[in-house]
N, C-alpha and C. Protein backbone atom coordinates (compact mmCIF):
# COMPACT_ATOMS: atom_id res chain seq x y z
N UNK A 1 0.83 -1.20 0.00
CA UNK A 1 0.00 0.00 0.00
C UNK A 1 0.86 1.25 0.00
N UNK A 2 0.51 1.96 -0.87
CA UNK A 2 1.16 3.40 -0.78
C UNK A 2 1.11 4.17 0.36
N UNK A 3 1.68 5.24 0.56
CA UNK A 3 1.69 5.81 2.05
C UNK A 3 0.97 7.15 1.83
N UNK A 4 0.80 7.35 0.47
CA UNK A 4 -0.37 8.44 0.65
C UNK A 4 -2.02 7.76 1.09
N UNK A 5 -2.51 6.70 0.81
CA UNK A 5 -3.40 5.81 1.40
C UNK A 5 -3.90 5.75 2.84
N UNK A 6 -2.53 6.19 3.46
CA UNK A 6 -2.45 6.24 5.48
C UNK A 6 -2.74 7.30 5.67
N UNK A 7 -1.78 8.40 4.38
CA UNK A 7 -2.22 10.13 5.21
C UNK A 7 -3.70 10.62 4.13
N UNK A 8 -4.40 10.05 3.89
CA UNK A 8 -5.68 10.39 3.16
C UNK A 8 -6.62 9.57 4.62
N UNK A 9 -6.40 8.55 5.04
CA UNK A 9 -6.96 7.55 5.95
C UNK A 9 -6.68 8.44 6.98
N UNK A 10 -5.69 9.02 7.47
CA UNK A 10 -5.60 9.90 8.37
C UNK A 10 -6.46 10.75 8.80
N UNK A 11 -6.37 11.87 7.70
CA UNK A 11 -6.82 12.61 7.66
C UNK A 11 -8.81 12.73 7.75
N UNK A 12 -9.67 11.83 6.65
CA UNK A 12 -10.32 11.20 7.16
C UNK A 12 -10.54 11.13 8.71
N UNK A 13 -10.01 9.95 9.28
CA UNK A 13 -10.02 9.78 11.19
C UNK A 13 -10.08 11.49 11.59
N UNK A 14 -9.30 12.53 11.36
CA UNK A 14 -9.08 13.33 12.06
C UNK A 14 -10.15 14.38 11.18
N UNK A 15 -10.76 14.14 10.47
CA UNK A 15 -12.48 15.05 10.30
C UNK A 15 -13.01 14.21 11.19
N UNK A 16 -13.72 13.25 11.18
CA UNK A 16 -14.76 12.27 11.87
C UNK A 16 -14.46 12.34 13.51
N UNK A 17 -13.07 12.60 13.52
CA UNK A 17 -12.90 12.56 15.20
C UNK A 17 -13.53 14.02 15.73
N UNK A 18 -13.00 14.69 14.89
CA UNK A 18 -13.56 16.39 15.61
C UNK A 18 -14.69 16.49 14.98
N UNK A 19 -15.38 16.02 13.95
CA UNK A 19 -16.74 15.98 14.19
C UNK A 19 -17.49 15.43 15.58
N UNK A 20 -17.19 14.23 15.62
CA UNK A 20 -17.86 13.82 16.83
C UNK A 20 -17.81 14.72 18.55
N UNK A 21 -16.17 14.75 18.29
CA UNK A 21 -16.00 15.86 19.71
C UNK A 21 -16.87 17.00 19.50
N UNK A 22 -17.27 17.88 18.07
CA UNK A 22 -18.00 18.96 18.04
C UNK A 22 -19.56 18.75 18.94
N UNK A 23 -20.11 17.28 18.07
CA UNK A 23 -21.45 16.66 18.81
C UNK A 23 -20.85 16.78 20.40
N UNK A 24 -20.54 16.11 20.48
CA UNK A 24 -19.96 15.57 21.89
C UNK A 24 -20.50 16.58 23.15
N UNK A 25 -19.47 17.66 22.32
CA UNK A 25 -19.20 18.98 23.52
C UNK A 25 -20.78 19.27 22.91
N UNK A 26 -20.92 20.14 22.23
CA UNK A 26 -22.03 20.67 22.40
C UNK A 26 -23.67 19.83 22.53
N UNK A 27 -23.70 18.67 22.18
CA UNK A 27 -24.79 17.87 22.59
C UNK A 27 -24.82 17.24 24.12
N UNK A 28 -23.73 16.94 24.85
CA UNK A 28 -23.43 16.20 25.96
C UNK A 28 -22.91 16.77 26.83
N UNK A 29 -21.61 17.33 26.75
CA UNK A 29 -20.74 17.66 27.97
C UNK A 29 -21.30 18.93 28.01
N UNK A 30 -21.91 19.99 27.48
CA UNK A 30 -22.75 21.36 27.57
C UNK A 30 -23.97 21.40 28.74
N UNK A 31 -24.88 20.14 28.37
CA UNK A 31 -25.86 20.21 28.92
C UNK A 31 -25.64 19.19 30.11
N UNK A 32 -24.80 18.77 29.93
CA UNK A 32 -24.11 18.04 31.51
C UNK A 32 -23.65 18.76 32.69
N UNK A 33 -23.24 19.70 31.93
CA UNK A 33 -22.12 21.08 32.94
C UNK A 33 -23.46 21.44 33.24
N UNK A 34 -23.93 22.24 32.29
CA UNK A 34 -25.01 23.22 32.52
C UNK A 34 -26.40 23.03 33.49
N UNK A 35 -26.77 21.67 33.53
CA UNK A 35 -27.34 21.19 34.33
C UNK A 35 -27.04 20.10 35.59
N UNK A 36 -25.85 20.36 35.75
CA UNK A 36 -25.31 19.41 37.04
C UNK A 36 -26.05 19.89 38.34
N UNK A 37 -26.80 20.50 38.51
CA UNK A 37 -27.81 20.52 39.89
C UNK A 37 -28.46 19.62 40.04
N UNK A 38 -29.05 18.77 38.86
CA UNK A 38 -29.94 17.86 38.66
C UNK A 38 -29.11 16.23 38.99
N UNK A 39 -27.73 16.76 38.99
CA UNK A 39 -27.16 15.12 38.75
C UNK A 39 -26.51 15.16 40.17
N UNK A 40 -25.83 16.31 40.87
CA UNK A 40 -25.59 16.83 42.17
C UNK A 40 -26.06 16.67 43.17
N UNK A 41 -25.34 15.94 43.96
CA UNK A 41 -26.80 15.94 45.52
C UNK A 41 -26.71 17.29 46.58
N UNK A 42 -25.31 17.04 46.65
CA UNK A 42 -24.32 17.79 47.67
C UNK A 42 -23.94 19.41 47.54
N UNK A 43 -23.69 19.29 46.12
CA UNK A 43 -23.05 20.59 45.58
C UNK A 43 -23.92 21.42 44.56
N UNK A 44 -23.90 22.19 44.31
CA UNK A 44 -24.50 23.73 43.83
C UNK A 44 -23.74 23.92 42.73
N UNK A 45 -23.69 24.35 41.52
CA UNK A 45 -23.18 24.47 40.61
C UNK A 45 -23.87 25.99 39.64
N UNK A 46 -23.46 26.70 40.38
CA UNK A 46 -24.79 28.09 39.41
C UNK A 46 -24.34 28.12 38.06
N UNK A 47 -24.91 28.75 37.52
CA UNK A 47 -24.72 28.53 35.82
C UNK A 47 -23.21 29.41 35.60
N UNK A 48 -22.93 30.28 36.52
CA UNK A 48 -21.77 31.54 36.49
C UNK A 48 -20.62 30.09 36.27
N UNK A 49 -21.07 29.57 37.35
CA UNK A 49 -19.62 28.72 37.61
C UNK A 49 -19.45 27.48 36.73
N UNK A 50 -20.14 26.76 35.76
CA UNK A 50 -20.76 25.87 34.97
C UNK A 50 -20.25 26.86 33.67
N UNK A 51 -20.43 27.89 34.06
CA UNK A 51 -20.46 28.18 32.33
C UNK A 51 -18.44 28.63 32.24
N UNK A 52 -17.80 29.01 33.35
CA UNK A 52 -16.40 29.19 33.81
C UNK A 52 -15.48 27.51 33.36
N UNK A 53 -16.09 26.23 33.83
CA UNK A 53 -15.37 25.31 33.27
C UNK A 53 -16.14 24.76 31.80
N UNK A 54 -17.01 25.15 31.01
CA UNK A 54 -17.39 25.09 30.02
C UNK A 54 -16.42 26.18 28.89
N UNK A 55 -16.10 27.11 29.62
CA UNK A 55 -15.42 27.91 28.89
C UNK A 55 -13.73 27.10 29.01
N UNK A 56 -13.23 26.62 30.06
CA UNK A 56 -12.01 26.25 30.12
C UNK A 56 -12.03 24.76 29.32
N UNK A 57 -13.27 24.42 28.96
CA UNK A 57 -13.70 23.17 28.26
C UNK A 57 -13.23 23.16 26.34
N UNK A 58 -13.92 24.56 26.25
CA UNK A 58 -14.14 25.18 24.53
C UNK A 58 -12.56 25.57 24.51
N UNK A 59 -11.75 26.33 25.72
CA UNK A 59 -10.36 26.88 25.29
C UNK A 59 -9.63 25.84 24.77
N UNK A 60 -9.84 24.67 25.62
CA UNK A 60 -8.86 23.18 25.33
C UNK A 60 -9.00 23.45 23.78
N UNK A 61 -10.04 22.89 23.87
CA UNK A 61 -10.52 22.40 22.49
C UNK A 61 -9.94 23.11 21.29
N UNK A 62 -10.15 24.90 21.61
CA UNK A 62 -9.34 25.32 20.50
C UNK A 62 -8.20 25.11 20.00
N UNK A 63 -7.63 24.69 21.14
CA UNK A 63 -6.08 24.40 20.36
C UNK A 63 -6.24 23.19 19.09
N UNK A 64 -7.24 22.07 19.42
CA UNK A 64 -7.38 21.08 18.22
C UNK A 64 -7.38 21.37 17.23
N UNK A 65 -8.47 22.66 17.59
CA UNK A 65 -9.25 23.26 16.14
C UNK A 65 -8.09 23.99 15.45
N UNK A 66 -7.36 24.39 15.64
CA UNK A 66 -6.05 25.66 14.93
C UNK A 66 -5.54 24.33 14.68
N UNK A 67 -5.05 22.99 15.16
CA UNK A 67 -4.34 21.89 14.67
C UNK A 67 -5.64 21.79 13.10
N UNK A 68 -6.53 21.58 13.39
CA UNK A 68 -7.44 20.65 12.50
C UNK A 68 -7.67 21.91 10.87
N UNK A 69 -7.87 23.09 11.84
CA UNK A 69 -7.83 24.79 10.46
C UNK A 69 -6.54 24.03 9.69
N UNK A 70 -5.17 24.23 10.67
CA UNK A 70 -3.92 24.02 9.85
C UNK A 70 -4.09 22.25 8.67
N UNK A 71 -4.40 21.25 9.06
CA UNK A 71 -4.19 20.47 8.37
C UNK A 71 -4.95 20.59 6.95
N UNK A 72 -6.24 20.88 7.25
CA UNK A 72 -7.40 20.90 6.38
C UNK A 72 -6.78 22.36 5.07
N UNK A 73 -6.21 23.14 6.05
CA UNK A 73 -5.73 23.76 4.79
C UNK A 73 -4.53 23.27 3.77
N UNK A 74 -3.56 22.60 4.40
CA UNK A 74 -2.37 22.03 3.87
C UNK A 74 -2.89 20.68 2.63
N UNK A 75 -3.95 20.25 3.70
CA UNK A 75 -4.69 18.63 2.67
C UNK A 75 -5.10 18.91 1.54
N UNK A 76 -6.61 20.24 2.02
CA UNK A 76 -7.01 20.48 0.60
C UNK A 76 -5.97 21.33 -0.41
N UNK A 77 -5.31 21.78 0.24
CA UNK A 77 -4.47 23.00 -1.27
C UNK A 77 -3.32 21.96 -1.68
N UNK A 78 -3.37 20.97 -1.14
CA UNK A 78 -2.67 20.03 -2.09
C UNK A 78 -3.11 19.05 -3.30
N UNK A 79 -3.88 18.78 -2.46
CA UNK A 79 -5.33 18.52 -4.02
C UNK A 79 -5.47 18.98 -4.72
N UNK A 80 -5.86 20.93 -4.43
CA UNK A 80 -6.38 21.78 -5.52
C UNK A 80 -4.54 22.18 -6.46
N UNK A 81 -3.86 22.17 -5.67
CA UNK A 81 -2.85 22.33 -6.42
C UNK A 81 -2.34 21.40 -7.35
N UNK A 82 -2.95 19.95 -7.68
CA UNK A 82 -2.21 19.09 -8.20
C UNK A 82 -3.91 18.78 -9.75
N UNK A 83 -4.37 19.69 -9.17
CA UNK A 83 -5.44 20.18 -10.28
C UNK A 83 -6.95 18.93 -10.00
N UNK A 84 -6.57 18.32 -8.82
CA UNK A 84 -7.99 17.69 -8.31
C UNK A 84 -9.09 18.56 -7.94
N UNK A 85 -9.81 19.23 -8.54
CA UNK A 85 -10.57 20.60 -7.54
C UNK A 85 -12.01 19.57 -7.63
N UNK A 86 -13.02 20.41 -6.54
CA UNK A 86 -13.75 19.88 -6.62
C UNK A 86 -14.89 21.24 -5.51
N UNK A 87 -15.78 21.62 -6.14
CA UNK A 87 -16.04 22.99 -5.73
C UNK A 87 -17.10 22.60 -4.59
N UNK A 88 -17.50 21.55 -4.07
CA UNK A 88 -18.26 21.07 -2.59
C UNK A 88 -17.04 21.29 -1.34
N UNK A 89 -15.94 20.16 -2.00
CA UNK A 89 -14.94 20.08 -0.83
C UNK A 89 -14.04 21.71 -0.92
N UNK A 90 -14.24 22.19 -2.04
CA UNK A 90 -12.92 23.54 -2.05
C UNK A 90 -14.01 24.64 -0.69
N UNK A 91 -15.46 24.60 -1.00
CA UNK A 91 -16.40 25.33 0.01
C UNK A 91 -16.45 24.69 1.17
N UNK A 92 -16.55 23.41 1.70
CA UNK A 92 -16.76 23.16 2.96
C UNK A 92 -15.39 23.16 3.81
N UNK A 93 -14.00 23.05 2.74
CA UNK A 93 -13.00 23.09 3.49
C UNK A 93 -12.81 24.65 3.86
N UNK A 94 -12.90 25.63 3.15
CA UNK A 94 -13.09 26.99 3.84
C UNK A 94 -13.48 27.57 5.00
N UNK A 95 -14.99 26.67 5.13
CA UNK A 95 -15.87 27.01 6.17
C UNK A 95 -15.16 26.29 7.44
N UNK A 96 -14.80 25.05 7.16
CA UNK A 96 -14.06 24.50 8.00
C UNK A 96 -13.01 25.45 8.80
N UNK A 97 -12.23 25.67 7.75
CA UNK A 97 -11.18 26.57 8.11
C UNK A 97 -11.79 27.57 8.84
N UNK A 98 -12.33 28.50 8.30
CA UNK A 98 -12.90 29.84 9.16
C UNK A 98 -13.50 29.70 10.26
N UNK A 99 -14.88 28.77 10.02
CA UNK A 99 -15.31 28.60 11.49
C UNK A 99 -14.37 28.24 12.76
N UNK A 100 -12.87 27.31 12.43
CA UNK A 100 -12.26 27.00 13.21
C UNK A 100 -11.94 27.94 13.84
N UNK A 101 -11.00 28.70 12.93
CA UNK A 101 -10.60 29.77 13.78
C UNK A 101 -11.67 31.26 14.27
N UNK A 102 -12.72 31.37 13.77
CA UNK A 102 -13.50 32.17 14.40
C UNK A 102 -13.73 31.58 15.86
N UNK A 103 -14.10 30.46 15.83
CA UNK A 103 -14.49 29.87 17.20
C UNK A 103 -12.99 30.02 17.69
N UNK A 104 -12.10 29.46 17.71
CA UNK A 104 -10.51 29.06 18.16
C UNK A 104 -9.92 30.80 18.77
N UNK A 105 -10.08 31.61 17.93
CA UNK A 105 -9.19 32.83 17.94
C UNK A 105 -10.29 33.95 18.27
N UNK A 106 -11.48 33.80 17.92
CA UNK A 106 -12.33 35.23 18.20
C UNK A 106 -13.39 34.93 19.53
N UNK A 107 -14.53 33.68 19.73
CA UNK A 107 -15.18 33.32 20.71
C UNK A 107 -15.08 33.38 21.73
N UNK A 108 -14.03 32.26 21.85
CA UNK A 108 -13.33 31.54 23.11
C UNK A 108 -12.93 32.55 23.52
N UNK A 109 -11.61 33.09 22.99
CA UNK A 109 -11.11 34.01 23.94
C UNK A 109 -12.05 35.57 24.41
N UNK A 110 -12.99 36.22 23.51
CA UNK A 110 -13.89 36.92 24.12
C UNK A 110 -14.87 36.56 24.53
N UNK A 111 -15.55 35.04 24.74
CA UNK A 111 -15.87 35.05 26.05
C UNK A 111 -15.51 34.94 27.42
N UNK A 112 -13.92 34.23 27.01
CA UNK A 112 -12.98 33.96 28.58
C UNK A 112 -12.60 35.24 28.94
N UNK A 113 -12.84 36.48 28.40
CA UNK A 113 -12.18 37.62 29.05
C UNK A 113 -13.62 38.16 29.62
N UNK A 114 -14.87 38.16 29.13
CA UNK A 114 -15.71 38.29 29.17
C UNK A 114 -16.13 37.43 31.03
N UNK A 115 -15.85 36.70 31.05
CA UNK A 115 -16.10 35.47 32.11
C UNK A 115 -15.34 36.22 32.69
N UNK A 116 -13.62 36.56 32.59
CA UNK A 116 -12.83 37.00 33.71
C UNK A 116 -13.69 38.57 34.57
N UNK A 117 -13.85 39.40 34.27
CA UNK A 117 -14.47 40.43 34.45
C UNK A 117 -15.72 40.09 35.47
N UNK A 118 -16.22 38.84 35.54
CA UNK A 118 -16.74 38.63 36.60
C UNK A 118 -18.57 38.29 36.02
N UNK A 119 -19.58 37.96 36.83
CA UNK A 119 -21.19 37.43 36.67
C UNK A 119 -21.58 38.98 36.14
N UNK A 120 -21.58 40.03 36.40
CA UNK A 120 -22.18 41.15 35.61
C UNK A 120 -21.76 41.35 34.16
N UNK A 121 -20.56 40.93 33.95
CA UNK A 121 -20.27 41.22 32.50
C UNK A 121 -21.12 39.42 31.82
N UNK A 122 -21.10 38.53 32.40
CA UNK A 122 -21.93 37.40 31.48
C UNK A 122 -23.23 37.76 31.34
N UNK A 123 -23.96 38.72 32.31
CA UNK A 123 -25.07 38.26 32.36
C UNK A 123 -25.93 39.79 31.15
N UNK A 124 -24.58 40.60 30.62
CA UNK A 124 -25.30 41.42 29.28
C UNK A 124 -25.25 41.13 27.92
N UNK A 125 -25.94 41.86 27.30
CA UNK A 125 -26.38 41.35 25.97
C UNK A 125 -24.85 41.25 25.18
N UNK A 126 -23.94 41.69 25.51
CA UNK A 126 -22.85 41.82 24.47
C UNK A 126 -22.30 40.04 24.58
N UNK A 127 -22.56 39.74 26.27
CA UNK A 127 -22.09 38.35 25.95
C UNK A 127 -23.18 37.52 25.18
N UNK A 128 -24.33 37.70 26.04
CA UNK A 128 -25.25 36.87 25.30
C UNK A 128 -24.74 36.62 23.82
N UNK A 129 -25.07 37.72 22.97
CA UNK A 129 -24.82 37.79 21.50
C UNK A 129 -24.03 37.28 20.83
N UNK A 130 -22.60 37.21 21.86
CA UNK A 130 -21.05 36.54 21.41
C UNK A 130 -21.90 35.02 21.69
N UNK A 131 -22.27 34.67 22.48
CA UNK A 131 -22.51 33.48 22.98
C UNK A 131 -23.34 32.76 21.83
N UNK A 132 -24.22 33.18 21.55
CA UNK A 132 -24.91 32.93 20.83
C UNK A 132 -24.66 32.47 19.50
N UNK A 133 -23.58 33.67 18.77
CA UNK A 133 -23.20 33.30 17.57
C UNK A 133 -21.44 32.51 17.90
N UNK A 134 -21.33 32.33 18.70
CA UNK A 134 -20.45 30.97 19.46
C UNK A 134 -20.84 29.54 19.19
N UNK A 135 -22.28 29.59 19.30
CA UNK A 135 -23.00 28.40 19.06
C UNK A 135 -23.58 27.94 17.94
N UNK A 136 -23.94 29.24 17.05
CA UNK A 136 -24.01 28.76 15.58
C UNK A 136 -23.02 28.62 14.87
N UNK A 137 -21.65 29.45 14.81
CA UNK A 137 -20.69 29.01 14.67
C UNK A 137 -20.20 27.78 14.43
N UNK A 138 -20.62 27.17 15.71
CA UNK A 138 -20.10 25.61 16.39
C UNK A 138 -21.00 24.49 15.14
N UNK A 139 -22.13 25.10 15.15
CA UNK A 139 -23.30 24.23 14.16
C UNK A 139 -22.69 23.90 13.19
N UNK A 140 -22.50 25.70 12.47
CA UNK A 140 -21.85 25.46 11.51
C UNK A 140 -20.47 24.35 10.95
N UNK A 141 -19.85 24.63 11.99
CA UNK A 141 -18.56 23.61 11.95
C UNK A 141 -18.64 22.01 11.88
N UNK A 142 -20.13 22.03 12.58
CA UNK A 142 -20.17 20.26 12.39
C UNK A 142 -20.56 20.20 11.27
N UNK A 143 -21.76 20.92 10.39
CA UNK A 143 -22.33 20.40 9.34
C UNK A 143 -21.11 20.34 7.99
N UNK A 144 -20.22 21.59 7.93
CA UNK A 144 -19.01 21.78 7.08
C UNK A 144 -18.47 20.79 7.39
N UNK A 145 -17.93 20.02 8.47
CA UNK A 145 -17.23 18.93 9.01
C UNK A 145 -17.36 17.60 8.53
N UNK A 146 -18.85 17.63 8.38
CA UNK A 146 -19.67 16.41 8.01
C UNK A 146 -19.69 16.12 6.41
N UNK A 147 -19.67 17.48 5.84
CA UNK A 147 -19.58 17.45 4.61
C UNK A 147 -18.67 17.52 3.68
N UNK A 148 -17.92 17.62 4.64
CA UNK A 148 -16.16 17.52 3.70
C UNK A 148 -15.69 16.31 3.61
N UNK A 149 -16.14 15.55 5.14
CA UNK A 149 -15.39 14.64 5.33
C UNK A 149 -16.30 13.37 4.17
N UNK A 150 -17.65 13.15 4.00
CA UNK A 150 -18.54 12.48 3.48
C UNK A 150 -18.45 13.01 1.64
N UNK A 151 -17.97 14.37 1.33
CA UNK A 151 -17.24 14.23 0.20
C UNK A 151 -16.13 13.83 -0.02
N UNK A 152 -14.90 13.92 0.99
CA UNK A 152 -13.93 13.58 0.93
C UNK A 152 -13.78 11.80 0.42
N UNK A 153 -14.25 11.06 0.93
CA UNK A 153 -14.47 10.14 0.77
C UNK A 153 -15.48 9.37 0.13
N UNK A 154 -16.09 10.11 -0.66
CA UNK A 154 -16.99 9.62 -1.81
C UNK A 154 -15.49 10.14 -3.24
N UNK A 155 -14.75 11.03 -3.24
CA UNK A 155 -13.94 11.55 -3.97
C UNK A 155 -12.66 10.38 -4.08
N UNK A 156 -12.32 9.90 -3.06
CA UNK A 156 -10.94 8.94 -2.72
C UNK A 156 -11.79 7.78 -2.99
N UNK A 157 -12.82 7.30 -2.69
CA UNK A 157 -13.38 6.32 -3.16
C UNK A 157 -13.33 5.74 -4.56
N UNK A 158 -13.62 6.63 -5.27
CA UNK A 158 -13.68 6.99 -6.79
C UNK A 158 -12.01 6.57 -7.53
N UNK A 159 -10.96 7.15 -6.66
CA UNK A 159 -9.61 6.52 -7.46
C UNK A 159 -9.03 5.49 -7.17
C-alpha cells in the first residue's frame, strides 16, 4: 500500500474525530455542565460557575481546532494544487477553516475575558450575542465537518 493511502486515511479519522468531539461537547458535555444541579446531591453548581469550566472546556478544544484549520488547509491546497478541484470540498473546506478559527481565535477568547471580568459582565447582551453566535458558529462547523469529510471520501473512493 502506498503511504499516501495512510495520510488520506488519516486525515479522514481526524475530520470524523472532531466531528464527533464537536457533537460531543455541544450535545453532551454542555448540557451536563449546565445542568449538574440535577445530577448533584451535595453541591451547587450556578450557571456563572458551569459556564467558567465550560469555557475552560471550549479553550482546550481550541487548540485542536487551529491543529485541524492548519491540516485541512495544507490537505485540501494540495489537491487543488495538483489540479484535483472539486467545488463542494474547495467550500466546505473553507468554512471548515474559518469557522475553526472564528471559534478558536475570536469566541473563546472573548468570552474567557468576558467570564474573567466577573457574573455582571456574562449576564449582558454583548455576551449573550457573542454566545450565541459561538454556538451557531459551532453548528456550523459540524455540518461543514460532516460534509467535507462524506465528500472527501466519496472523492478517494472513486480513485
Amino acid at each position: 500500500m502506498s503511504k499516501k493511502i495512510y495520510f488520506d486515511f488519516s486525515y479522514l479519522i481526524m475530520l470524523a474525530a472532531t466531528f464527533g468531539a464537536v457533537i460531543v461537547l455541544g450535545a453532551v458535555v454542555a448540557p451536563v455542565v449546565f445542568h449538574s444541579d440535577k445530577i448533584l446531591i451535595d453541591v451547587f453548581l450556578d450557571r456563572y460557575n458551569a459556564g467558567i469550566i465550560m469555557g475552560e472546556v471550549f479553550h482546550r478544544f481550541s487548540y485542536w481546532l487551529y491543529v485541524v484549520s492548519i491540516l485541512v488547509f495544507i490537505y485540501e491546497a494540495s489537491w487543488y494544487k495538483t489540479g484535483q478541484r472539486d467545488s463542494i470540498v474547495f467550500a466546505s473546506s473553507v468554512v471548515v477553516v474559518f469557522a475553526s478559527l472564528m471559534f478558536s481565535a475570536v469566541y473563546a477568547p472573548k468570552i474567557l475575558s468576558m467570564q474573567a471580568l466577573g457574573i455582571e459582565a456574562t449576564q449582558s447582551n454583548t455576551f449573550e450575542n457573542i454566545h450565541i453566535a459561538s454556538e451557531i458558529d459551532f453548528k456550523i462547523l459540524a455540518i461543514a465537518l460532516l460534509v467535507l469529510f462524506v465528500r472527501r471520501l466519496m472523492l478517494l473512493r472513486r480513485a
